[in-house]
N, C-alpha and C. Protein backbone atom coordinates (compact mmCIF):
# COMPACT_ATOMS: atom_id res chain seq x y z
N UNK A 1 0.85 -1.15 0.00
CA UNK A 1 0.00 0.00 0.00
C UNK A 1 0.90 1.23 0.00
N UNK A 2 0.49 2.00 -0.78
CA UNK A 2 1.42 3.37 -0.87
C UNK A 2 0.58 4.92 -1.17
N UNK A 3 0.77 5.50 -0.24
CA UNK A 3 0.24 6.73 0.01
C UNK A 3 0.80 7.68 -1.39
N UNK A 4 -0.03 7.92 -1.87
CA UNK A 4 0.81 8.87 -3.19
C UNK A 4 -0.07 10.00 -3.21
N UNK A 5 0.67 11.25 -4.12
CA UNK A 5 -0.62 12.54 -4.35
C UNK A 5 -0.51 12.82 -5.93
N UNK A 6 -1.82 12.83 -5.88
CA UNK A 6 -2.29 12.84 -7.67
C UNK A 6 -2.68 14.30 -7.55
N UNK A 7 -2.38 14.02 -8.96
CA UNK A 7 -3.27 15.47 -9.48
C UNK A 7 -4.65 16.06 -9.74
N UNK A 8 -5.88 14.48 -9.02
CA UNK A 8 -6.80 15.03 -9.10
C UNK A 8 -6.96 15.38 -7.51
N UNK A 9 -5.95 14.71 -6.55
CA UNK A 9 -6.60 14.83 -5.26
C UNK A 9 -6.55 16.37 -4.65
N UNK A 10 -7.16 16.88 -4.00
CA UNK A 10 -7.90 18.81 -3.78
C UNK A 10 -7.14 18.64 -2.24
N UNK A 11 -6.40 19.55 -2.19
CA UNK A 11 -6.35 20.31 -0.35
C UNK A 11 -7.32 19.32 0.33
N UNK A 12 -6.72 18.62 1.25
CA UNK A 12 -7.45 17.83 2.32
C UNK A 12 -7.68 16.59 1.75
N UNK A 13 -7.15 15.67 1.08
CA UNK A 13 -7.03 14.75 0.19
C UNK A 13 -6.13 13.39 -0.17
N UNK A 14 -5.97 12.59 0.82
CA UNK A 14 -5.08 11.77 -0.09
C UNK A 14 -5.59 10.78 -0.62
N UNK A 15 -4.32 10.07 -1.54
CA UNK A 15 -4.99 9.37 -2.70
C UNK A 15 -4.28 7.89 -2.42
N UNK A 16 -4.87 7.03 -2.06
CA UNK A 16 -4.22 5.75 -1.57
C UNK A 16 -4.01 4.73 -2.71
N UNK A 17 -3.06 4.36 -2.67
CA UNK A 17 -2.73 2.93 -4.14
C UNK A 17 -2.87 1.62 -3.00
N UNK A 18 -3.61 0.94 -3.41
CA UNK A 18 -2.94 -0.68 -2.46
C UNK A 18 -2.07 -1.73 -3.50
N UNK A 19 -1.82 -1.28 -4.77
CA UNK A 19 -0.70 -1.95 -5.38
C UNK A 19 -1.46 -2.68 -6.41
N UNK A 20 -2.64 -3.21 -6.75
CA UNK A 20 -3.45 -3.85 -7.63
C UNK A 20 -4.19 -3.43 -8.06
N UNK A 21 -3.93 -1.88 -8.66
CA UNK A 21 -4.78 -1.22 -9.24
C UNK A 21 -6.10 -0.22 -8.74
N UNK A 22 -6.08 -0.42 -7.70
CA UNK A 22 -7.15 -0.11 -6.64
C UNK A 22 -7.04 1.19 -6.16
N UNK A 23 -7.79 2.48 -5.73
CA UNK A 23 -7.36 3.40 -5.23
C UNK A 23 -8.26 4.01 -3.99
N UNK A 24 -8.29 4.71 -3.47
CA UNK A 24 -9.32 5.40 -2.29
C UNK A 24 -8.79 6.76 -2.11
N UNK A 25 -9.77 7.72 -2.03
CA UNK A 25 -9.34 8.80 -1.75
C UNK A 25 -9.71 8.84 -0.56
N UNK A 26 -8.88 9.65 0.48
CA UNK A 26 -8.78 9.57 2.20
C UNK A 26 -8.67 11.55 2.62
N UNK A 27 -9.99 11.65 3.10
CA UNK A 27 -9.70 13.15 3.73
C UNK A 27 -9.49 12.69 5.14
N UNK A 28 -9.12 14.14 5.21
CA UNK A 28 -8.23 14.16 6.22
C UNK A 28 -8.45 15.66 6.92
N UNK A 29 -8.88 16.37 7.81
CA UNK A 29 -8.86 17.17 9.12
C UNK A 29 -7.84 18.05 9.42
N UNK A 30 -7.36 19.29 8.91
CA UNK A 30 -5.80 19.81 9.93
C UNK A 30 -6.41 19.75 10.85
N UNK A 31 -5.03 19.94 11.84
CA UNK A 31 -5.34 19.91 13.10
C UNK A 31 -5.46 21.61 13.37
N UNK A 32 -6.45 21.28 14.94
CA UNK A 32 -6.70 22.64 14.71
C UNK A 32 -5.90 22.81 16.62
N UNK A 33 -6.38 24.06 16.76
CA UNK A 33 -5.72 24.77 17.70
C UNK A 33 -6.75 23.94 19.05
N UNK A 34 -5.76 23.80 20.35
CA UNK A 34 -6.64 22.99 21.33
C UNK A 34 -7.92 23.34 22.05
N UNK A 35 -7.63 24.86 22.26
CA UNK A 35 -8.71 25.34 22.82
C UNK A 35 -9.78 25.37 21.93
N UNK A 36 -9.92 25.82 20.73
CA UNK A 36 -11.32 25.21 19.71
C UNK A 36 -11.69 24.41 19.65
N UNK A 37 -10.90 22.86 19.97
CA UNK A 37 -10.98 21.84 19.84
C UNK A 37 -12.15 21.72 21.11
N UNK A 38 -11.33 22.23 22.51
CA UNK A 38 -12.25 22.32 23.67
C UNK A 38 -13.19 22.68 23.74
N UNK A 39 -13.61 23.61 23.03
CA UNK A 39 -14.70 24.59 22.97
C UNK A 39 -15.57 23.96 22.30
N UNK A 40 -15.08 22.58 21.15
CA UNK A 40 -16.68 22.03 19.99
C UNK A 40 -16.97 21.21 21.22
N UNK A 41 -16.08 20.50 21.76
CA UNK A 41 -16.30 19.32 22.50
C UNK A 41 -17.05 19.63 23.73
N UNK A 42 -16.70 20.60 24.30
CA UNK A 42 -17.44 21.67 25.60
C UNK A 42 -19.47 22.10 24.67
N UNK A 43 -19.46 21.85 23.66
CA UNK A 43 -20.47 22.62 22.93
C UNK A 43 -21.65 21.79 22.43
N UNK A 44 -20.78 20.52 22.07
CA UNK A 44 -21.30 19.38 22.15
C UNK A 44 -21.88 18.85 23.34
N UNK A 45 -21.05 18.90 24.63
CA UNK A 45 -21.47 17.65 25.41
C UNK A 45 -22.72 18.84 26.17
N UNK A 46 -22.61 20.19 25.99
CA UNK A 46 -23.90 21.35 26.62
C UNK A 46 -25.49 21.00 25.86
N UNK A 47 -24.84 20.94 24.60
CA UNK A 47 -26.36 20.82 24.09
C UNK A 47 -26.44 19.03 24.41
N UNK A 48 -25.64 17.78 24.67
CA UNK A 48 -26.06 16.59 25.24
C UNK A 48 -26.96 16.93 26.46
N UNK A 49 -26.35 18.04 27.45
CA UNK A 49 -27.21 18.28 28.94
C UNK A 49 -28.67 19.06 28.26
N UNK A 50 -28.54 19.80 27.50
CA UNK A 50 -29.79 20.59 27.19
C UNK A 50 -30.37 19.35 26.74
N UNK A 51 -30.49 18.42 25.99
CA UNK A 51 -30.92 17.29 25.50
C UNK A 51 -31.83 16.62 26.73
N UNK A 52 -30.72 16.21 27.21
CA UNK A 52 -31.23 15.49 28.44
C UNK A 52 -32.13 16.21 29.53
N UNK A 53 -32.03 17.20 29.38
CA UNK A 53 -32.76 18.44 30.28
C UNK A 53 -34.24 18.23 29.73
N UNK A 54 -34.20 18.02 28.36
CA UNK A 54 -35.39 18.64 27.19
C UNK A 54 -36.16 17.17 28.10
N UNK A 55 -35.84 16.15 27.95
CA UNK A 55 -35.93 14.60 27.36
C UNK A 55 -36.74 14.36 29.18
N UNK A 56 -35.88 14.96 30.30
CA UNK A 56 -36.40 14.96 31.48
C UNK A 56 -37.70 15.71 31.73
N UNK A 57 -37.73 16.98 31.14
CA UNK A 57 -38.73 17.52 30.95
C UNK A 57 -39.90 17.49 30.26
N UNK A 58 -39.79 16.51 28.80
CA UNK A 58 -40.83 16.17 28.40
C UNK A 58 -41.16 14.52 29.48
N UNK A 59 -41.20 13.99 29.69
CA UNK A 59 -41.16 13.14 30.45
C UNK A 59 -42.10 13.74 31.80
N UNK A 60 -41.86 14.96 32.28
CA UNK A 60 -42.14 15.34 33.30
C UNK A 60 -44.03 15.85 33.12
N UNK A 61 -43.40 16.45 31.66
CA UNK A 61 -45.08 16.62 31.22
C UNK A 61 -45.79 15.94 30.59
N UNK A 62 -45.12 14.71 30.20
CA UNK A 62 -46.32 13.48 29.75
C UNK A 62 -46.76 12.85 31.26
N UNK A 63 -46.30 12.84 32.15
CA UNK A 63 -46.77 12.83 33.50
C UNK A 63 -47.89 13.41 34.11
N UNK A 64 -47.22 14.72 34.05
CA UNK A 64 -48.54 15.58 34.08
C UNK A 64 -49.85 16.04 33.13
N UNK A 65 -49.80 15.49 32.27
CA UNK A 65 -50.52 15.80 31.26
C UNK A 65 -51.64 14.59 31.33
N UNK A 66 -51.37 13.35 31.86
CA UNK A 66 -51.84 11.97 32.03
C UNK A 66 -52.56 12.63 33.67
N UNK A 67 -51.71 12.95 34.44
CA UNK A 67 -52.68 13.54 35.48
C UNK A 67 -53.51 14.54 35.91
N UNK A 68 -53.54 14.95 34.85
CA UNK A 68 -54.65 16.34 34.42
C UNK A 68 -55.80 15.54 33.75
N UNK A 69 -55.64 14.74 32.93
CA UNK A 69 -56.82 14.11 32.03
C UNK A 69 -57.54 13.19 33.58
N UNK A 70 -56.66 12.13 33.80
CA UNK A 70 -57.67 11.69 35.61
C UNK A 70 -58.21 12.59 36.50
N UNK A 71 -57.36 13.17 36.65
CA UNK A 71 -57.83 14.41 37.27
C UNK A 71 -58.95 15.06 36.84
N UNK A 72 -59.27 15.46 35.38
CA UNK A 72 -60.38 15.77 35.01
C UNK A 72 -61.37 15.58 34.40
N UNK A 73 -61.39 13.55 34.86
CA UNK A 73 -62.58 12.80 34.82
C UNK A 73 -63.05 12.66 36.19
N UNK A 74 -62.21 12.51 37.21
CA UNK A 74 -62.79 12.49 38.00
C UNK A 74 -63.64 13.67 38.91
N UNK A 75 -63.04 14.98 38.62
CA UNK A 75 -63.59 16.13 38.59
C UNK A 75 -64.58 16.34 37.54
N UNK A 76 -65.18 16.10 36.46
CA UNK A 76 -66.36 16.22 36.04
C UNK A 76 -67.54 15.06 36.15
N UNK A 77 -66.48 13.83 37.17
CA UNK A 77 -67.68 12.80 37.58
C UNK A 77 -68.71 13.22 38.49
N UNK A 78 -67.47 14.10 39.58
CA UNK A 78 -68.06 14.57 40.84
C UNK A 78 -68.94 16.00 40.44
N UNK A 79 -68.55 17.09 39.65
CA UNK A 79 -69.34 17.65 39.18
C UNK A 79 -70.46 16.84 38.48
N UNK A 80 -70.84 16.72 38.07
CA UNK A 80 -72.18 15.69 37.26
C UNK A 80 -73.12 15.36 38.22
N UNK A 81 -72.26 14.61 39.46
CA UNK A 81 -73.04 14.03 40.77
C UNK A 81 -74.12 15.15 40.96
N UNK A 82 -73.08 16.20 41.11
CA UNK A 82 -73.90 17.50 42.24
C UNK A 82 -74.73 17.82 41.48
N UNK A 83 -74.63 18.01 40.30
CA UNK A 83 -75.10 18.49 38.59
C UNK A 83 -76.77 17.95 39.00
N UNK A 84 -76.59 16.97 38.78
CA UNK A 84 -77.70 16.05 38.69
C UNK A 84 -78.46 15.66 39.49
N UNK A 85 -77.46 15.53 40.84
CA UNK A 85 -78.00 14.39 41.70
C UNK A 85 -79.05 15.47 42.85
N UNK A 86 -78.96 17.15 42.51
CA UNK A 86 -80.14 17.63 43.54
C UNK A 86 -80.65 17.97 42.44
N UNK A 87 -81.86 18.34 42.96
CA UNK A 87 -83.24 18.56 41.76
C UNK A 87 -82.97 20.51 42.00
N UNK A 88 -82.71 21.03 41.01
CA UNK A 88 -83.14 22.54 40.74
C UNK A 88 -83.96 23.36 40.46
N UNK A 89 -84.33 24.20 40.74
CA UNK A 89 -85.57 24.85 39.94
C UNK A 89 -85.22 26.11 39.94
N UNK A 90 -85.17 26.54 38.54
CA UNK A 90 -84.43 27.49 37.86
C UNK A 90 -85.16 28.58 38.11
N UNK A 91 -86.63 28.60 38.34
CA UNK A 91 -87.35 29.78 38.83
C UNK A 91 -86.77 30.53 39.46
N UNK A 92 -86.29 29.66 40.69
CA UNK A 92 -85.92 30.21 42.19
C UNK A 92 -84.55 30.82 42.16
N UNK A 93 -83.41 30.47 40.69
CA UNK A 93 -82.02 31.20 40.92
C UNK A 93 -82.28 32.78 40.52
N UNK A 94 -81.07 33.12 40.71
CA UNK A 94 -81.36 34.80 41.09
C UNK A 94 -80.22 34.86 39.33
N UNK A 95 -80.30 36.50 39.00
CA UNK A 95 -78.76 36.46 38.11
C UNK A 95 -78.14 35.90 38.60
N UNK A 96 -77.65 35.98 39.09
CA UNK A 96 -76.04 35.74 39.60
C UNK A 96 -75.98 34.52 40.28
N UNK A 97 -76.88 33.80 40.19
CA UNK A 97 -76.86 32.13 40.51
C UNK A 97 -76.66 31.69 39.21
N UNK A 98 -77.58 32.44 38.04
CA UNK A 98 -77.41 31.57 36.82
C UNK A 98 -76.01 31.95 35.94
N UNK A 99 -75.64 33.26 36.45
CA UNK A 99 -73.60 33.30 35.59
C UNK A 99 -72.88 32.35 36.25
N UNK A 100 -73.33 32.19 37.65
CA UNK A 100 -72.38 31.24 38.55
C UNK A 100 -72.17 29.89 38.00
N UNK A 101 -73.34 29.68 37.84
CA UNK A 101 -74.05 27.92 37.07
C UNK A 101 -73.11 27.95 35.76
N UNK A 102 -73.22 29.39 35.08
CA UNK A 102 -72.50 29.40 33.58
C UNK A 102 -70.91 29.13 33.60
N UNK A 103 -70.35 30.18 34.87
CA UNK A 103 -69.27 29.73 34.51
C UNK A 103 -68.21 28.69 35.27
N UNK A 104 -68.92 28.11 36.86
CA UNK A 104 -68.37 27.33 37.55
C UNK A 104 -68.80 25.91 36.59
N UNK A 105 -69.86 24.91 36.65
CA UNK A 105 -69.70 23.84 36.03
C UNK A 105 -69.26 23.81 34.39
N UNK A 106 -70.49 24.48 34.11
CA UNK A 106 -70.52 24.59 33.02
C UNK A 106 -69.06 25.20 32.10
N UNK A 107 -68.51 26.08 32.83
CA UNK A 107 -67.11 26.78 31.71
C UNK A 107 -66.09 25.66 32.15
N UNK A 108 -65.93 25.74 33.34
CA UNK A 108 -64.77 24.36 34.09
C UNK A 108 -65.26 23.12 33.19
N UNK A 109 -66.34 22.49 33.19
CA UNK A 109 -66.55 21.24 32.08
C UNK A 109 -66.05 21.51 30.76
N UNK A 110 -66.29 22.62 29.96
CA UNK A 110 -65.78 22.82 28.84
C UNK A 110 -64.30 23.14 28.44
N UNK A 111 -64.00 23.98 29.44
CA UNK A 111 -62.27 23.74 29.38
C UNK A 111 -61.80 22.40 29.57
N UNK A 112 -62.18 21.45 30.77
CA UNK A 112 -61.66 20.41 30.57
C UNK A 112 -61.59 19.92 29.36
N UNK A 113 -62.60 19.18 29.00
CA UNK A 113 -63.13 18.67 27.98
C UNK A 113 -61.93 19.06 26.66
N UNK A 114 -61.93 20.33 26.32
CA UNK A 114 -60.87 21.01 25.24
C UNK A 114 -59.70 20.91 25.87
N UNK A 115 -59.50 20.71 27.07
CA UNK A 115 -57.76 20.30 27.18
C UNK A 115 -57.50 18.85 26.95
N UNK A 116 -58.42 17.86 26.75
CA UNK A 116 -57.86 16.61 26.38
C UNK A 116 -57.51 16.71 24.76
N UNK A 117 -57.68 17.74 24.19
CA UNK A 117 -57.39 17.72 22.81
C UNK A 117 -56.42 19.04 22.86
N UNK A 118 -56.85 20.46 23.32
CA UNK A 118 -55.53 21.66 23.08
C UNK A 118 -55.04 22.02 24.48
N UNK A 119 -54.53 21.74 25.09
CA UNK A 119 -54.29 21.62 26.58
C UNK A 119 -54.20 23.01 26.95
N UNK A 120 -53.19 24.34 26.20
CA UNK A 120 -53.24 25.97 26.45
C UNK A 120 -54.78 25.95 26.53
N UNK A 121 -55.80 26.18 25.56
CA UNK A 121 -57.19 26.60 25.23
C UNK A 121 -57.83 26.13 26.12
N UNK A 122 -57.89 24.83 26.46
CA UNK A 122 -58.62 24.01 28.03
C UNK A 122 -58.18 24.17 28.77
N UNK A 123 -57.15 24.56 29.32
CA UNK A 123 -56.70 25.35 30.64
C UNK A 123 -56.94 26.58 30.67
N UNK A 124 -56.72 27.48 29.40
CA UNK A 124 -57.35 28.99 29.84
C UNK A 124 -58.89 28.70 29.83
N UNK A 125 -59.36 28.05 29.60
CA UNK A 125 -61.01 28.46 29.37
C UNK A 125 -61.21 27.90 30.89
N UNK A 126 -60.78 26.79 31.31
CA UNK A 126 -60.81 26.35 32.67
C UNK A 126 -60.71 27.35 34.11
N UNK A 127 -59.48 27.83 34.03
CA UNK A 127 -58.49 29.07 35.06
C UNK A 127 -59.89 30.00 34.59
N UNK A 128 -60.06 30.99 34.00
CA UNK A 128 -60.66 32.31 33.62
C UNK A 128 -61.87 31.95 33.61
N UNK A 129 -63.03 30.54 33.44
CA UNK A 129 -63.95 30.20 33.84
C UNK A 129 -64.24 30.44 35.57
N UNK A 130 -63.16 29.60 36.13
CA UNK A 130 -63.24 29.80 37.39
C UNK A 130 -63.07 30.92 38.36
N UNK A 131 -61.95 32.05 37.68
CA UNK A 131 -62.13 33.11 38.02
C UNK A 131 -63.20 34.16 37.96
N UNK A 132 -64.17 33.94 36.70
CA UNK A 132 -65.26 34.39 36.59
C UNK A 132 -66.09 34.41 37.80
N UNK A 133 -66.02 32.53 37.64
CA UNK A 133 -67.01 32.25 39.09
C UNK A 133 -66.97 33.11 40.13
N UNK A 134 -65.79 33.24 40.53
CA UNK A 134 -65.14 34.19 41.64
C UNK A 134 -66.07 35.33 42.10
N UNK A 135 -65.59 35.91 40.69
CA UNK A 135 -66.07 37.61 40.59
C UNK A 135 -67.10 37.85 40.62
N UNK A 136 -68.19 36.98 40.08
CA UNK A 136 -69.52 36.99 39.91
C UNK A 136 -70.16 36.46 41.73
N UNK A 137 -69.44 35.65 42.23
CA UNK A 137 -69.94 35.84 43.49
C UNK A 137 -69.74 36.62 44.83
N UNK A 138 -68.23 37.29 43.98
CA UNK A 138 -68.14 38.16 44.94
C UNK A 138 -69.03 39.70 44.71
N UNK A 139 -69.13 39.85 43.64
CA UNK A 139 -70.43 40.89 42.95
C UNK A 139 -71.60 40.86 43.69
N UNK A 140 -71.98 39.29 43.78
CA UNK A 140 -73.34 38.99 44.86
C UNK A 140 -73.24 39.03 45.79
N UNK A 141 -72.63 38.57 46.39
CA UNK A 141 -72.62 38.56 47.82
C UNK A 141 -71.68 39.27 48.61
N UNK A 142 -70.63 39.89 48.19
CA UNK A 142 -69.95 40.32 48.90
C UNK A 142 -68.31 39.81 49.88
N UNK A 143 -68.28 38.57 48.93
CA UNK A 143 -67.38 37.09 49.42
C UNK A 143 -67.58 36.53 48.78
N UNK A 144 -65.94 35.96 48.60
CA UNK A 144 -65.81 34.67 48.12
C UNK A 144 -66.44 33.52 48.67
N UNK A 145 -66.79 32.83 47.30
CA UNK A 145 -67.11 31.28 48.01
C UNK A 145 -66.05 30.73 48.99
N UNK A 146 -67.07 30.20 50.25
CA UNK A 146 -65.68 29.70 51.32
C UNK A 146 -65.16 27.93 50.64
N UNK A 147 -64.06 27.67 51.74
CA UNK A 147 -63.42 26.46 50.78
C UNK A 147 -62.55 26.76 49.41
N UNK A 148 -62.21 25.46 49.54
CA UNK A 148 -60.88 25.61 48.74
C UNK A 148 -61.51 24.65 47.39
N UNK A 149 -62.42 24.01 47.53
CA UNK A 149 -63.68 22.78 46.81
C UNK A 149 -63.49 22.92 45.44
N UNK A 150 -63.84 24.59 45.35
CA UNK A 150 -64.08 25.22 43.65
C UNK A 150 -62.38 24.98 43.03
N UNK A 151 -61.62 25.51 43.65
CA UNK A 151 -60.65 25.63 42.86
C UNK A 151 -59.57 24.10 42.37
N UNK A 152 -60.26 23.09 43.80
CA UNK A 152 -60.00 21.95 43.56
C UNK A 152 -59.95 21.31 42.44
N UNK A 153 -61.27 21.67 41.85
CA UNK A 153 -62.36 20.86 41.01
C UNK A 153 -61.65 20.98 39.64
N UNK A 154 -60.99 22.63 40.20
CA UNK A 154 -60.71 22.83 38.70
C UNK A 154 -58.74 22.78 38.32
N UNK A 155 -58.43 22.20 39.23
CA UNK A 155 -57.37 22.25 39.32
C UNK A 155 -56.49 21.08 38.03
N UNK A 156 -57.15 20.37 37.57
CA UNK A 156 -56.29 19.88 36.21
C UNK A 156 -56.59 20.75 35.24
N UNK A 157 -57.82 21.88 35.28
CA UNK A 157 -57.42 22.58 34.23
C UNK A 157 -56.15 23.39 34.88
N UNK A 158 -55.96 24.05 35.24
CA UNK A 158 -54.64 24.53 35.73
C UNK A 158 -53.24 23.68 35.51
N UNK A 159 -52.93 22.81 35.24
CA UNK A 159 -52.46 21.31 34.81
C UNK A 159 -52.15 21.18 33.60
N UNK A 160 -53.57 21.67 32.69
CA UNK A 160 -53.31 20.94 31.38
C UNK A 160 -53.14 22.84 31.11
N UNK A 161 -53.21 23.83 31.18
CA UNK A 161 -52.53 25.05 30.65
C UNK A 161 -51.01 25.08 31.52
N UNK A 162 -50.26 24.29 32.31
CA UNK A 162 -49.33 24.28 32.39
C UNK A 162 -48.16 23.54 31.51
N UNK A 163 -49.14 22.16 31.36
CA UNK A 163 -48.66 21.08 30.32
C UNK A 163 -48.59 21.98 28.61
N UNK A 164 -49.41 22.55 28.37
CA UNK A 164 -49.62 23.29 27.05
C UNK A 164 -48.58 24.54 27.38
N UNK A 165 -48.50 25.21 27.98
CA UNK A 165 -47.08 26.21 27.87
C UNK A 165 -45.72 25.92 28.13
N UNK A 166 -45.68 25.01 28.80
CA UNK A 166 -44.42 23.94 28.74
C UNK A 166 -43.83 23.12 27.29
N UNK A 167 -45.04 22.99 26.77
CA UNK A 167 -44.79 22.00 25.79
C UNK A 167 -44.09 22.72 24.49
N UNK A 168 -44.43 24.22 24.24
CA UNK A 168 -44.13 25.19 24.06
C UNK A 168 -42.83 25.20 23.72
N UNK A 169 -42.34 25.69 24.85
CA UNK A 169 -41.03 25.71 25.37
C UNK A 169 -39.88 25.12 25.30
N UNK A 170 -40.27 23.80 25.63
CA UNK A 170 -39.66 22.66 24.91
C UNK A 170 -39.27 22.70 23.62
N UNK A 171 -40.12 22.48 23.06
CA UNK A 171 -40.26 22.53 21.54
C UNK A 171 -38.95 23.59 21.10
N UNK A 172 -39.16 24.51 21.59
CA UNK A 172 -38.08 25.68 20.82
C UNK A 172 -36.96 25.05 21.77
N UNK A 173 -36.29 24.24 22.94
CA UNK A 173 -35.17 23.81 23.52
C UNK A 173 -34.96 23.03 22.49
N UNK A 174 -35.31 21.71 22.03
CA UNK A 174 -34.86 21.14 20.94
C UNK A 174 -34.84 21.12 19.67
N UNK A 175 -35.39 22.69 19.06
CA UNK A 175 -35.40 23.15 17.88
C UNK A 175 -33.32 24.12 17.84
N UNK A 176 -33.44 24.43 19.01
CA UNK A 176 -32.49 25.07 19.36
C UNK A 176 -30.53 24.48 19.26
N UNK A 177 -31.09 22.93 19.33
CA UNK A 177 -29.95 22.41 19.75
C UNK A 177 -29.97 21.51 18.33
């Protein structure tokens, strides 16, 4: 085998004979200065941690994203119960019983519901449903609903608009690297 240089081989190039007619062209790398060298290798193994960062973090929100959806079956089971299970008579609500009705079950069910498919859109409609609730009873009455119950209920929507702005985020970490 004999290393030779032809005249077709270009800067960064050699041209290998193995003696039977045979040839290979072989590139080849200068060497470069150490600290650059440090710096790809330092650059490399950062975006490996951003990787692994990304990879921990999606992980973290397929977690949560799975416990927002239980979470908000079993929160619109128990809503349904109450839903259903006393008899109402709509005569007797006042305004502000029937925005309450609009936006505590009724907006909280529908955000859920749209976060098992756009998780941002079903969590804001969820959060800002429930804050409605809020306002509208503090309008009436003068106080918040006591208990912590309401915000319970609605707490995988809060979940799945965390899972949806996260996911976000992500996305541009490993677009990035």
């Amino acid at each position: 085998m004999a290393i030779i240089m032809a005249d077709t081989a270009v800067f960064g190039e050699w041209v290998v004979s193995f003696g039977w007619g045979e040839t290979a062209v072989c590139h080849f790398i200068p060497i470069c200065p150490k600290r650059t060298m440090t710096g790809e290798v330092n650059q490399v193994q950062g975006g490996r941690n951003q990787m692994k960062q990304a990879q921990n973090s999606t992980k973290l929100i397929l977690v949560l994203r799975w416990m927002a959806r239980l979470g908000s079956l079993v929160s619109l089971a128990f809503l349904l119960l109450f839903f259903f299970g006393e008899e109402m008579h709509l005569s007797q609500l006042t305004t502000a019983d029937i925005l309450g009705l609009l936006f505590f079950p009724v907006g909280v069910t529908v955000g859920m519901l749209l976060g098992w498919r756009w998780e941002t859109l079903g969590g804001a409609v969820t959060v800002l449903s429930l804050l409605a609730f809020y306002k509208v009873m503090y309008a009436a009455s003068g106080r918040f609903p006591d208990g912590i119950w309401f915000a319970l209920f609605a707490l995988p929507g809060l979940i799945f608009l965390y899972c949806g702005l996260s996911r976000r985020q992500t996305t541009r970490i490993i677009r990035m690297v």
